[in-house]
C-alpha atoms as a PDB file:
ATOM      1  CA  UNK A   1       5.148  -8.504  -8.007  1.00  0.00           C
ATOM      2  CA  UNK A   2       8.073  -7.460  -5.519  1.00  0.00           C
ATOM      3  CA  UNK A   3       6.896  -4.342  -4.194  1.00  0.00           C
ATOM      4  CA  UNK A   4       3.591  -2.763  -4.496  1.00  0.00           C
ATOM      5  CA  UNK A   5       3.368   1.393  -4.551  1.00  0.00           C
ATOM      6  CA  UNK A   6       0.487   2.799  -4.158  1.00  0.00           C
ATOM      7  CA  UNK A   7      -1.012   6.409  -2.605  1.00  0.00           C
ATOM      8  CA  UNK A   8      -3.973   8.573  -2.270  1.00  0.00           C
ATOM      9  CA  UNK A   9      -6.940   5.983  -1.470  1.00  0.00           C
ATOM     10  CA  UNK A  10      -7.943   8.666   1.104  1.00  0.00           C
ATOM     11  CA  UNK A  11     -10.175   5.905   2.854  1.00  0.00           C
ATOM     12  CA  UNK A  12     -13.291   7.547   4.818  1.00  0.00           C
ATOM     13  CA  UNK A  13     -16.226   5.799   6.705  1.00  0.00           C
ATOM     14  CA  UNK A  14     -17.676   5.028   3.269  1.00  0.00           C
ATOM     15  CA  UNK A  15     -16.521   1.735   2.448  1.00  0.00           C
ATOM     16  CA  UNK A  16     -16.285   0.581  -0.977  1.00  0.00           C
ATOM     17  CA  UNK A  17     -16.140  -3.099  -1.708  1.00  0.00           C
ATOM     18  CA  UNK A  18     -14.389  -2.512  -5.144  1.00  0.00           C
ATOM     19  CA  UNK A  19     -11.576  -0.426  -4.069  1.00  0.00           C
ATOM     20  CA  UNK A  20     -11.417  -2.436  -1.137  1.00  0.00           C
ATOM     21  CA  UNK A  21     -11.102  -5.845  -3.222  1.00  0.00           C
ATOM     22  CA  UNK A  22      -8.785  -4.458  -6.010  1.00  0.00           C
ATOM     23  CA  UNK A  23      -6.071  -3.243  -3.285  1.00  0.00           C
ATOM     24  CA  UNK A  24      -6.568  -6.560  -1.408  1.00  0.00           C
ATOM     25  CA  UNK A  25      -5.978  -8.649  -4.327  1.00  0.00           C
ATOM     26  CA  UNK A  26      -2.751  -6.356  -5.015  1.00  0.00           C
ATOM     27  CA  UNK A  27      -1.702  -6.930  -1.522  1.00  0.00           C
ATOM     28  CA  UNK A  28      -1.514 -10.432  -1.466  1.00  0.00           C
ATOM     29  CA  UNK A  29      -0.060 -10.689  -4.830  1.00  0.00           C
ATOM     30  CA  UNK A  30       3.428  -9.057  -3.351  1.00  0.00           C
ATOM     31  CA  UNK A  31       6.267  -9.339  -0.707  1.00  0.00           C
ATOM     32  CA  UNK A  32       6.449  -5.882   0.258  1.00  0.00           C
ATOM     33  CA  UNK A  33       3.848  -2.599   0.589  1.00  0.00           C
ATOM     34  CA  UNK A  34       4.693   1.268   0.430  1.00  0.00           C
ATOM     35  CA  UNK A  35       1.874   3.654   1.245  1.00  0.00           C
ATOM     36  CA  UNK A  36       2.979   7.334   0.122  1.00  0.00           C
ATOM     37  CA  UNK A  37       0.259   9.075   2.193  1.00  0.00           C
ATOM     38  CA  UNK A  38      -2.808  10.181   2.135  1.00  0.00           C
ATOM     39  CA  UNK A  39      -3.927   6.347   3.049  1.00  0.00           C
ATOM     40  CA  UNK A  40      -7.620   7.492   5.046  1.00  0.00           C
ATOM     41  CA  UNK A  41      -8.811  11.145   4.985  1.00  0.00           C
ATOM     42  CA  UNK A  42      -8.075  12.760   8.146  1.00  0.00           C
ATOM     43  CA  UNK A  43      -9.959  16.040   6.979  1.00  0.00           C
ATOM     44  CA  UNK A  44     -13.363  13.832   7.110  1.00  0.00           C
ATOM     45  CA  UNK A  45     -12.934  11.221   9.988  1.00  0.00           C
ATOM     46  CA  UNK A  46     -11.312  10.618  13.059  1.00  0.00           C
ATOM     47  CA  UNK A  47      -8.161   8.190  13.573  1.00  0.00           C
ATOM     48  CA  UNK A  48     -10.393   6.704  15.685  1.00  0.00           C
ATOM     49  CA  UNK A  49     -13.069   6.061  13.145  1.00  0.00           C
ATOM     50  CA  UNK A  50     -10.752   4.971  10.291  1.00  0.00           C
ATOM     51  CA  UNK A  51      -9.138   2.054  13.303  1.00  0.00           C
ATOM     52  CA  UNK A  52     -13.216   1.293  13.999  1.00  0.00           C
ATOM     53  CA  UNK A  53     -13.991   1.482   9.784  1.00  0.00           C
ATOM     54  CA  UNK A  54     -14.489  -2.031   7.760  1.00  0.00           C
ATOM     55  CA  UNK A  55     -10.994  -1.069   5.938  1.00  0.00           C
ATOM     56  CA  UNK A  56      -9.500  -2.336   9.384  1.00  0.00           C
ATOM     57  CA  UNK A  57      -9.814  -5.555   7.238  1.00  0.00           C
ATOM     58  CA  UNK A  58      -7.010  -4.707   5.450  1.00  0.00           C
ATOM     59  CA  UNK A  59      -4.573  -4.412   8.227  1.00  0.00           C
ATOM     60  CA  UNK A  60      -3.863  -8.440   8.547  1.00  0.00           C
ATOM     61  CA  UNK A  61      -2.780  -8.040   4.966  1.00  0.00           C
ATOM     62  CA  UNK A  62      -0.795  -5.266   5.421  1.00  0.00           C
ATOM     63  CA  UNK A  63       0.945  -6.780   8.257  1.00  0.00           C
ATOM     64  CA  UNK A  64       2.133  -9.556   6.524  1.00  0.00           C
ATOM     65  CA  UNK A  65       3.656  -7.416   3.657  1.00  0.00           C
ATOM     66  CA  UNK A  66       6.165  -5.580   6.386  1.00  0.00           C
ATOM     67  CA  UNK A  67       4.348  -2.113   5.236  1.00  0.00           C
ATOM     68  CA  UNK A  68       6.373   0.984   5.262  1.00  0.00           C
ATOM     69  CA  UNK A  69       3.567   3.932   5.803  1.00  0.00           C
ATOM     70  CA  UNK A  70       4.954   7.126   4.781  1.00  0.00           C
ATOM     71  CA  UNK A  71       2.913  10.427   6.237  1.00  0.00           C
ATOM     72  CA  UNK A  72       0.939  12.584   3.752  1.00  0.00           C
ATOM     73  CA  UNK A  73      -0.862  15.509   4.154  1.00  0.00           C
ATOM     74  CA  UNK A  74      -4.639  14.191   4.592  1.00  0.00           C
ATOM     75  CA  UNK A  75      -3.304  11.944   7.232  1.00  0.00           C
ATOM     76  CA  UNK A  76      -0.389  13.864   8.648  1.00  0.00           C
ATOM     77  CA  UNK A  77       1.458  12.636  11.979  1.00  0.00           C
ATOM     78  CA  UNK A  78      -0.267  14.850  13.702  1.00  0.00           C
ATOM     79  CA  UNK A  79      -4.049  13.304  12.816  1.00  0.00           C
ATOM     80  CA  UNK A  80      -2.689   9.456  14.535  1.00  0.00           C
ATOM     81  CA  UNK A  81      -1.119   8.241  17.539  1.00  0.00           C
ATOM     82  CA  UNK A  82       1.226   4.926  17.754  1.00  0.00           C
ATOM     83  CA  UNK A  83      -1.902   2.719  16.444  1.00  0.00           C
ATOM     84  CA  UNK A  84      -0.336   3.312  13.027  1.00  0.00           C
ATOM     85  CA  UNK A  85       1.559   0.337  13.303  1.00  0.00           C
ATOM     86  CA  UNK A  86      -1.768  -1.990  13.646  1.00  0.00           C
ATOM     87  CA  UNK A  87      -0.870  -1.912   9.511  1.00  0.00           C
ATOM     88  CA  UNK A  88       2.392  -0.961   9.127  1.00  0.00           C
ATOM     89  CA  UNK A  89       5.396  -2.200  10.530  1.00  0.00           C
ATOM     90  CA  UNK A  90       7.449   1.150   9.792  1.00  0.00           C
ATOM     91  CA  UNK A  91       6.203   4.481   9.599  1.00  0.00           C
ATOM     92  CA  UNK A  92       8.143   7.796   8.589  1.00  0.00           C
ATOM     93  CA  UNK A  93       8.089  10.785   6.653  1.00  0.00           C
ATOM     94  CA  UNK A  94       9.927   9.313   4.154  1.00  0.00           C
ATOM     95  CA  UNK A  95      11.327   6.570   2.875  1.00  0.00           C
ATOM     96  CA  UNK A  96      14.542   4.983   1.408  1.00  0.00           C
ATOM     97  CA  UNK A  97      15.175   2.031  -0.920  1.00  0.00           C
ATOM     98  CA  UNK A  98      17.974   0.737  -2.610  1.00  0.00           C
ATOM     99  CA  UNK A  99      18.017  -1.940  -5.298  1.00  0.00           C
ATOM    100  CA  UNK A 100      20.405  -3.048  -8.438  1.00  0.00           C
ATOM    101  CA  UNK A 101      18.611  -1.067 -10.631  1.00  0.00           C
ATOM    102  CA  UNK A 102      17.044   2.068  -8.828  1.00  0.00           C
ATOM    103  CA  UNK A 103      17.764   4.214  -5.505  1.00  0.00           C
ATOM    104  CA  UNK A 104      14.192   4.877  -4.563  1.00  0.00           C
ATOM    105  CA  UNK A 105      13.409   7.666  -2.097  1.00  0.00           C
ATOM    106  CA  UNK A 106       9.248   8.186  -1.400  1.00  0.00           C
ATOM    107  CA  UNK A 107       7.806  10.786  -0.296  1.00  0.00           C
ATOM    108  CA  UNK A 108       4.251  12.190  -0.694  1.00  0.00           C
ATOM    109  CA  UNK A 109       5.397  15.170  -2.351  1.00  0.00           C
ATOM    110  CA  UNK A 110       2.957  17.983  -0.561  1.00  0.00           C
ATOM    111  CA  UNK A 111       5.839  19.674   0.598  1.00  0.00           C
ATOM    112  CA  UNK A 112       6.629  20.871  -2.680  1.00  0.00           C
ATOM    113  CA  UNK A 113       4.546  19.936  -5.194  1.00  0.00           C
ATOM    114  CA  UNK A 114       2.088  22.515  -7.066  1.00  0.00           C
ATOM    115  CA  UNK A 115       3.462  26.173  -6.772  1.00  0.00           C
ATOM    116  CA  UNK A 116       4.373  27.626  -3.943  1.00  0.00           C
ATOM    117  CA  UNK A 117       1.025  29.657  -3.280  1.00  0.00           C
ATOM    118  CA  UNK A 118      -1.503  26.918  -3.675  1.00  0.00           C
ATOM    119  CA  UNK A 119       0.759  24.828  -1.370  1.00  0.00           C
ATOM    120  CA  UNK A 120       1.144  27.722   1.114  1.00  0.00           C
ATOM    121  CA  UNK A 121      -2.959  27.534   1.074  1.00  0.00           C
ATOM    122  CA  UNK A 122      -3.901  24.362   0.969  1.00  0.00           C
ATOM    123  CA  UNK A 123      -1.475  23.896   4.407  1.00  0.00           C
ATOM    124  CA  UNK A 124      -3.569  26.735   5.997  1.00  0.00           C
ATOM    125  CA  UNK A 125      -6.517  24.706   4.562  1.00  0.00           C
ATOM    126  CA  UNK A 126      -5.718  21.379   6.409  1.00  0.00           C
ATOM    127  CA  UNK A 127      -4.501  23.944   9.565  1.00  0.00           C
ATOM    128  CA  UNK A 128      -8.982  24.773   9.538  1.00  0.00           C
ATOM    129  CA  UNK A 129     -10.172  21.448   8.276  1.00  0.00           C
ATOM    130  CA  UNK A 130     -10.587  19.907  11.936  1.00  0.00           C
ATOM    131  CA  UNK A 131     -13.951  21.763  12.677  1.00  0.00           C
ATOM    132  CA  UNK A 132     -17.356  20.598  11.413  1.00  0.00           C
ATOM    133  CA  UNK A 133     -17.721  23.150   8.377  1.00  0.00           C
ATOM    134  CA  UNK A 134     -14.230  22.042   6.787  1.00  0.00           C
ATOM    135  CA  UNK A 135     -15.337  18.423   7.071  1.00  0.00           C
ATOM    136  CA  UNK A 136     -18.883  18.931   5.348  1.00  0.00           C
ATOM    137  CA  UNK A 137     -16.602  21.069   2.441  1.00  0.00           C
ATOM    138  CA  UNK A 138     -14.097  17.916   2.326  1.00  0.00           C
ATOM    139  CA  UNK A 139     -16.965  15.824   1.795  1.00  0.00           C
ATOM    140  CA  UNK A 140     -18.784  17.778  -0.898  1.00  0.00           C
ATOM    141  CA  UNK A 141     -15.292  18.191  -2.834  1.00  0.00           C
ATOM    142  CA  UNK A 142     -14.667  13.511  -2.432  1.00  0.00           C
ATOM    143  CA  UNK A 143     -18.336  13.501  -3.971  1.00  0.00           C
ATOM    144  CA  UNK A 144     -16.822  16.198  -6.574  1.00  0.00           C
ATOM    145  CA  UNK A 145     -13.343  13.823  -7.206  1.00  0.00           C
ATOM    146  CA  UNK A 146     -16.142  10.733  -7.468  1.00  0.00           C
ATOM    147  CA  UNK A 147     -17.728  12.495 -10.693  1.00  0.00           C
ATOM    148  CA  UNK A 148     -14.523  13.679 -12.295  1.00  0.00           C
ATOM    149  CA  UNK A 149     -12.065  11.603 -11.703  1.00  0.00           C
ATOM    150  CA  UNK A 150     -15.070   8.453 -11.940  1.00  0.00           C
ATOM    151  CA  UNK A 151     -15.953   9.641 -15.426  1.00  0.00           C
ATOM    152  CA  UNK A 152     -12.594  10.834 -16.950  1.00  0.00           C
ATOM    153  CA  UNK A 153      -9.938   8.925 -15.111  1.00  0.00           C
ATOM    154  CA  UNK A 154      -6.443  10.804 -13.850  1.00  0.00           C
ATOM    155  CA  UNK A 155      -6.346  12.988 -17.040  1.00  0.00           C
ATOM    156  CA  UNK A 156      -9.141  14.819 -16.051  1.00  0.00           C
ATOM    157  CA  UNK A 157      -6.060  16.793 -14.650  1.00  0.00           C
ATOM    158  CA  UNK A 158      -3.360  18.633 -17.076  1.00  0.00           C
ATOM    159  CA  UNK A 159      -0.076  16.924 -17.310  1.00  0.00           C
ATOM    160  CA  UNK A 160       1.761  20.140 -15.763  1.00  0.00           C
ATOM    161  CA  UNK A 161       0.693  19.742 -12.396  1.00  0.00           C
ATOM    162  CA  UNK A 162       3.116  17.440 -11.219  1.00  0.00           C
ATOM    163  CA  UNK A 163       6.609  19.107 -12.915  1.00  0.00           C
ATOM    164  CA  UNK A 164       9.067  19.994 -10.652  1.00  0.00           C
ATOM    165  CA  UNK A 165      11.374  22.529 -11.678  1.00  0.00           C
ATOM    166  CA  UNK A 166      15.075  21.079 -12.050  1.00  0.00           C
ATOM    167  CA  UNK A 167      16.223  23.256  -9.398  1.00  0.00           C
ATOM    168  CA  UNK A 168      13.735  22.428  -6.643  1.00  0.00           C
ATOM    169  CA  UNK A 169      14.477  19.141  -7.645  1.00  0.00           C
ATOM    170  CA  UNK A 170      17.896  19.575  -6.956  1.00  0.00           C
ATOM    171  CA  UNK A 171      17.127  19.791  -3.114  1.00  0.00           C
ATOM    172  CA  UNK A 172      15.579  17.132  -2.956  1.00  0.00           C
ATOM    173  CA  UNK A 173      17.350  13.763  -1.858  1.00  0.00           C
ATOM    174  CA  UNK A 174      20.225  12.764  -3.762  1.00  0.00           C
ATOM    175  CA  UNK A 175      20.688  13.429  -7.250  1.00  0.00           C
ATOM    176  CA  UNK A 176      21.031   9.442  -8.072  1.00  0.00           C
ATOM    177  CA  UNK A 177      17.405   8.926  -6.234  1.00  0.00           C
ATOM    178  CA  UNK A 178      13.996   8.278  -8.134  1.00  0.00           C
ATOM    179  CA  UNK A 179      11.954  10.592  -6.179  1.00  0.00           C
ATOM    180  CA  UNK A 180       8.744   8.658  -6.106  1.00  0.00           C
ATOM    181  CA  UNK A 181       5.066  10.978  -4.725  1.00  0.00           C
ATOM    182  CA  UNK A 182       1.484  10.786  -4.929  1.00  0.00           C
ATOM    183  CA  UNK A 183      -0.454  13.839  -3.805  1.00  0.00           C
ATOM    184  CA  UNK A 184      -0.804  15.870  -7.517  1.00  0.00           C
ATOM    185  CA  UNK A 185      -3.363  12.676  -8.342  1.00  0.00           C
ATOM    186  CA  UNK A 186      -2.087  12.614 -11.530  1.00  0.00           C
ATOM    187  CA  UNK A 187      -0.047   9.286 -12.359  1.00  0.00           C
ATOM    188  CA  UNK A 188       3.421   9.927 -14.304  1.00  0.00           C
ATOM    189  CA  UNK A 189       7.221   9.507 -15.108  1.00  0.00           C
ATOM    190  CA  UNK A 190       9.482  12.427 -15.942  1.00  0.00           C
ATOM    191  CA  UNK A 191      12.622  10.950 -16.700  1.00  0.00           C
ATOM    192  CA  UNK A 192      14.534  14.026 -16.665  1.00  0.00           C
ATOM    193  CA  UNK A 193      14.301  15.053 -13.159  1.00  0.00           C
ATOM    194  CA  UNK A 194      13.807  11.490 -12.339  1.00  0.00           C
ATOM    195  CA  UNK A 195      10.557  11.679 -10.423  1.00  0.00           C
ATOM    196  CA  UNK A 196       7.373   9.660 -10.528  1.00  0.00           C
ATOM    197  CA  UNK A 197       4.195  10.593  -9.182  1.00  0.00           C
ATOM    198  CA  UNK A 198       2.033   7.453  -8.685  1.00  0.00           C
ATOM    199  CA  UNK A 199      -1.501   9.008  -8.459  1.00  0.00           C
ATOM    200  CA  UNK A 200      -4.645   7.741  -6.647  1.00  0.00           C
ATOM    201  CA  UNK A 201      -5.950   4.600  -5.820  1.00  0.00           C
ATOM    202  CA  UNK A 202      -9.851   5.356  -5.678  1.00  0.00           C
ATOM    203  CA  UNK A 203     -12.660   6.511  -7.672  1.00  0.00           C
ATOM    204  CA  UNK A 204     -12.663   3.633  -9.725  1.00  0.00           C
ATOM    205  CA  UNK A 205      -9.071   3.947 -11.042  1.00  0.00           C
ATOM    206  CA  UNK A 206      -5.840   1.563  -9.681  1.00  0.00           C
ATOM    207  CA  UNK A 207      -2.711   3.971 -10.107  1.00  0.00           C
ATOM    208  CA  UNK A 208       0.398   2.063  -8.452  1.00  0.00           C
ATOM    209  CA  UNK A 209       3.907   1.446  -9.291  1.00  0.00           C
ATOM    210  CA  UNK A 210       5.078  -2.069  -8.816  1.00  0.00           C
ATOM    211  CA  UNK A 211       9.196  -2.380  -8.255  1.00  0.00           C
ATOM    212  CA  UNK A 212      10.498  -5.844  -9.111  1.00  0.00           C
ATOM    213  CA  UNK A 213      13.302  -7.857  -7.618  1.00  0.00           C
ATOM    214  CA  UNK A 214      15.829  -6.392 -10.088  1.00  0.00           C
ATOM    215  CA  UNK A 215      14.569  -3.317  -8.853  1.00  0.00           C
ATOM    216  CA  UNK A 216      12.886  -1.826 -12.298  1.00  0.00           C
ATOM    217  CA  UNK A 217       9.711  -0.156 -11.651  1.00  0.00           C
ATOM    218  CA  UNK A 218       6.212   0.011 -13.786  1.00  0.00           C
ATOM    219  CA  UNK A 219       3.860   2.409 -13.653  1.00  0.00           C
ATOM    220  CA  UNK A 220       0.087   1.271 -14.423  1.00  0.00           C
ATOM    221  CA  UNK A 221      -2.517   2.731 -14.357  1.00  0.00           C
ATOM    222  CA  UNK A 222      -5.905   0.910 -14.915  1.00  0.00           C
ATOM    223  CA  UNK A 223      -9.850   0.926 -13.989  1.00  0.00           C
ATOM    224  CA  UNK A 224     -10.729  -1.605 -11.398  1.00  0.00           C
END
C-alpha cells in the first residue's frame, strides 16, 4: 500500500488495543498517511489528555509515514496548539494530491455535508460542547455509536447521507478533483460527483481508502 486514508477514529482516553493494533499494522504497511479529521475527540478530552493518552504510541509511526493531518470538526484547530506535529509532519485544512491517475483533494467534509440545518446545529453544538454537561452527552452518544455501529457496521446509516448535490459540488475544488471526506461515517463512492466519503475507523469496523503508486484508489471496508 502507497497511501493509507483513513478518518473518524475519534480517539478518547479509552484506549482500545484492537483499534489501536489494526491502524498500527496499516501504518506500517505504507509510505504515506492522510488523517481527514476527527483523529481524537476534542468534545470529550483535552489536547492535553489525548498528547498524555496510550495512543501517543502511535505517533513514532506516524512520523515515519510523513503524515498530512487535515482538521475536522471533533478536533478543530481551535481544540490544539503546534503539538500537532508530534504525529504529523503537515497539518492543514485541507489537502492536495496529484497522481497519474487521480487529482485528490481531502477534506473532512463538515463544512458541507448533511443539509444545511443539521450542519448549522451541530456547529452551535461543538460551539457548547467545551463545558462538563456537553462532554458527559458526547460520551453517552460514543457508548450509543459502540452499540450501533458495533452491531450493524456503517450501514446502520442510510446511503443518502453523504450525497452532495451536483451544484454544491460544483464549489467545491476543481471540477477534475476526487473530493475525498469522512465525517457522514458512512463509507462510499459516488462516481458522478466524484466524491468519496471514507467513513470511520472505530467501533470495530476499518473504513480506509488506500491510493496506490499509479494513483488508483480502493475503498474497503472491513471488521477488525
Amino acid at each position: 500500500m502507497s497511501t493509507l486514508v483513513f478518518s473518524d477514529t475519534h480517539f478518547t482516553q479509552r484506549f482500545q488495543p484492537r483499534q489501536f493494533e489494526a491502524l498500527a499494522k496499516l501504518i506500517a504497511a505504507s509510505n504515506k498517511v492522510i488523517i481527514n479529521g476527527d483523529f481524537w475527540e476534542g468534545l470529550v478530552i483535552s489536547f492535553d489528555e489525548f498528547l498524555a493518552s496510550e495512543w501517543r504510541k502511535l505517533f513514532p509511526l506516524l512520523k515515519q509515514k510523513a503524515t498530512v493531518y487535515v482538521y475536522g470538526n471533533h478536533d478543530e484547530q481551535l481544540f490544539s496548539d503546534s503539538r500537532v506535529y508530534r504525529f504529523c509532519d503537515t497539518v492543514t485544512n485541507e489537502y492536495c494530491l496529484d497522481t497519474p491517475t487521480h487529482k485528490y483533494l481531502f477534506r473532512h467534509g463538515h463544512e458541507f455535508l448533511f443539509p444545511k440545518y443539521f450542519r448549522e446545529r451541530h456547529q452551535a453544538h461543538v460551539k457548547r460542547a467545551r463545558s462538563l454537561r456537553m462532554r458527559l452527552s458526547n460520551e453517552k452518544n460514543i457508548l450509543l455509536q459502540n452499540v450501533g455501529f458495533g452491531l450493524f457496521g456503517p450501514r446502520v446509516l442510510p446511503a443518502v447521507i453523504n450525497r452532495i448535490p451536483q451544484d454544491v459540488r460544483a464549489t467545491i475544488g476543481k471540477p477534475d478533483q476526487l473530493l475525498v471526506c469522512g465525517h457522514t461515517h458512512r463509507p462510499g463512492y459516488m462516481p458522478k460527483t466524484n466524491f468519496v466519503d471514507i467513513g470511520f475507523f472505530n467501533y470495530g469496523w476499518a473504513n480506509y481508502l488506500s491510493i496506490n503508486d499509479a494513483g488508483e484508489f480502493n475503498l474497503v471496508s472491513k471488521r477488525y
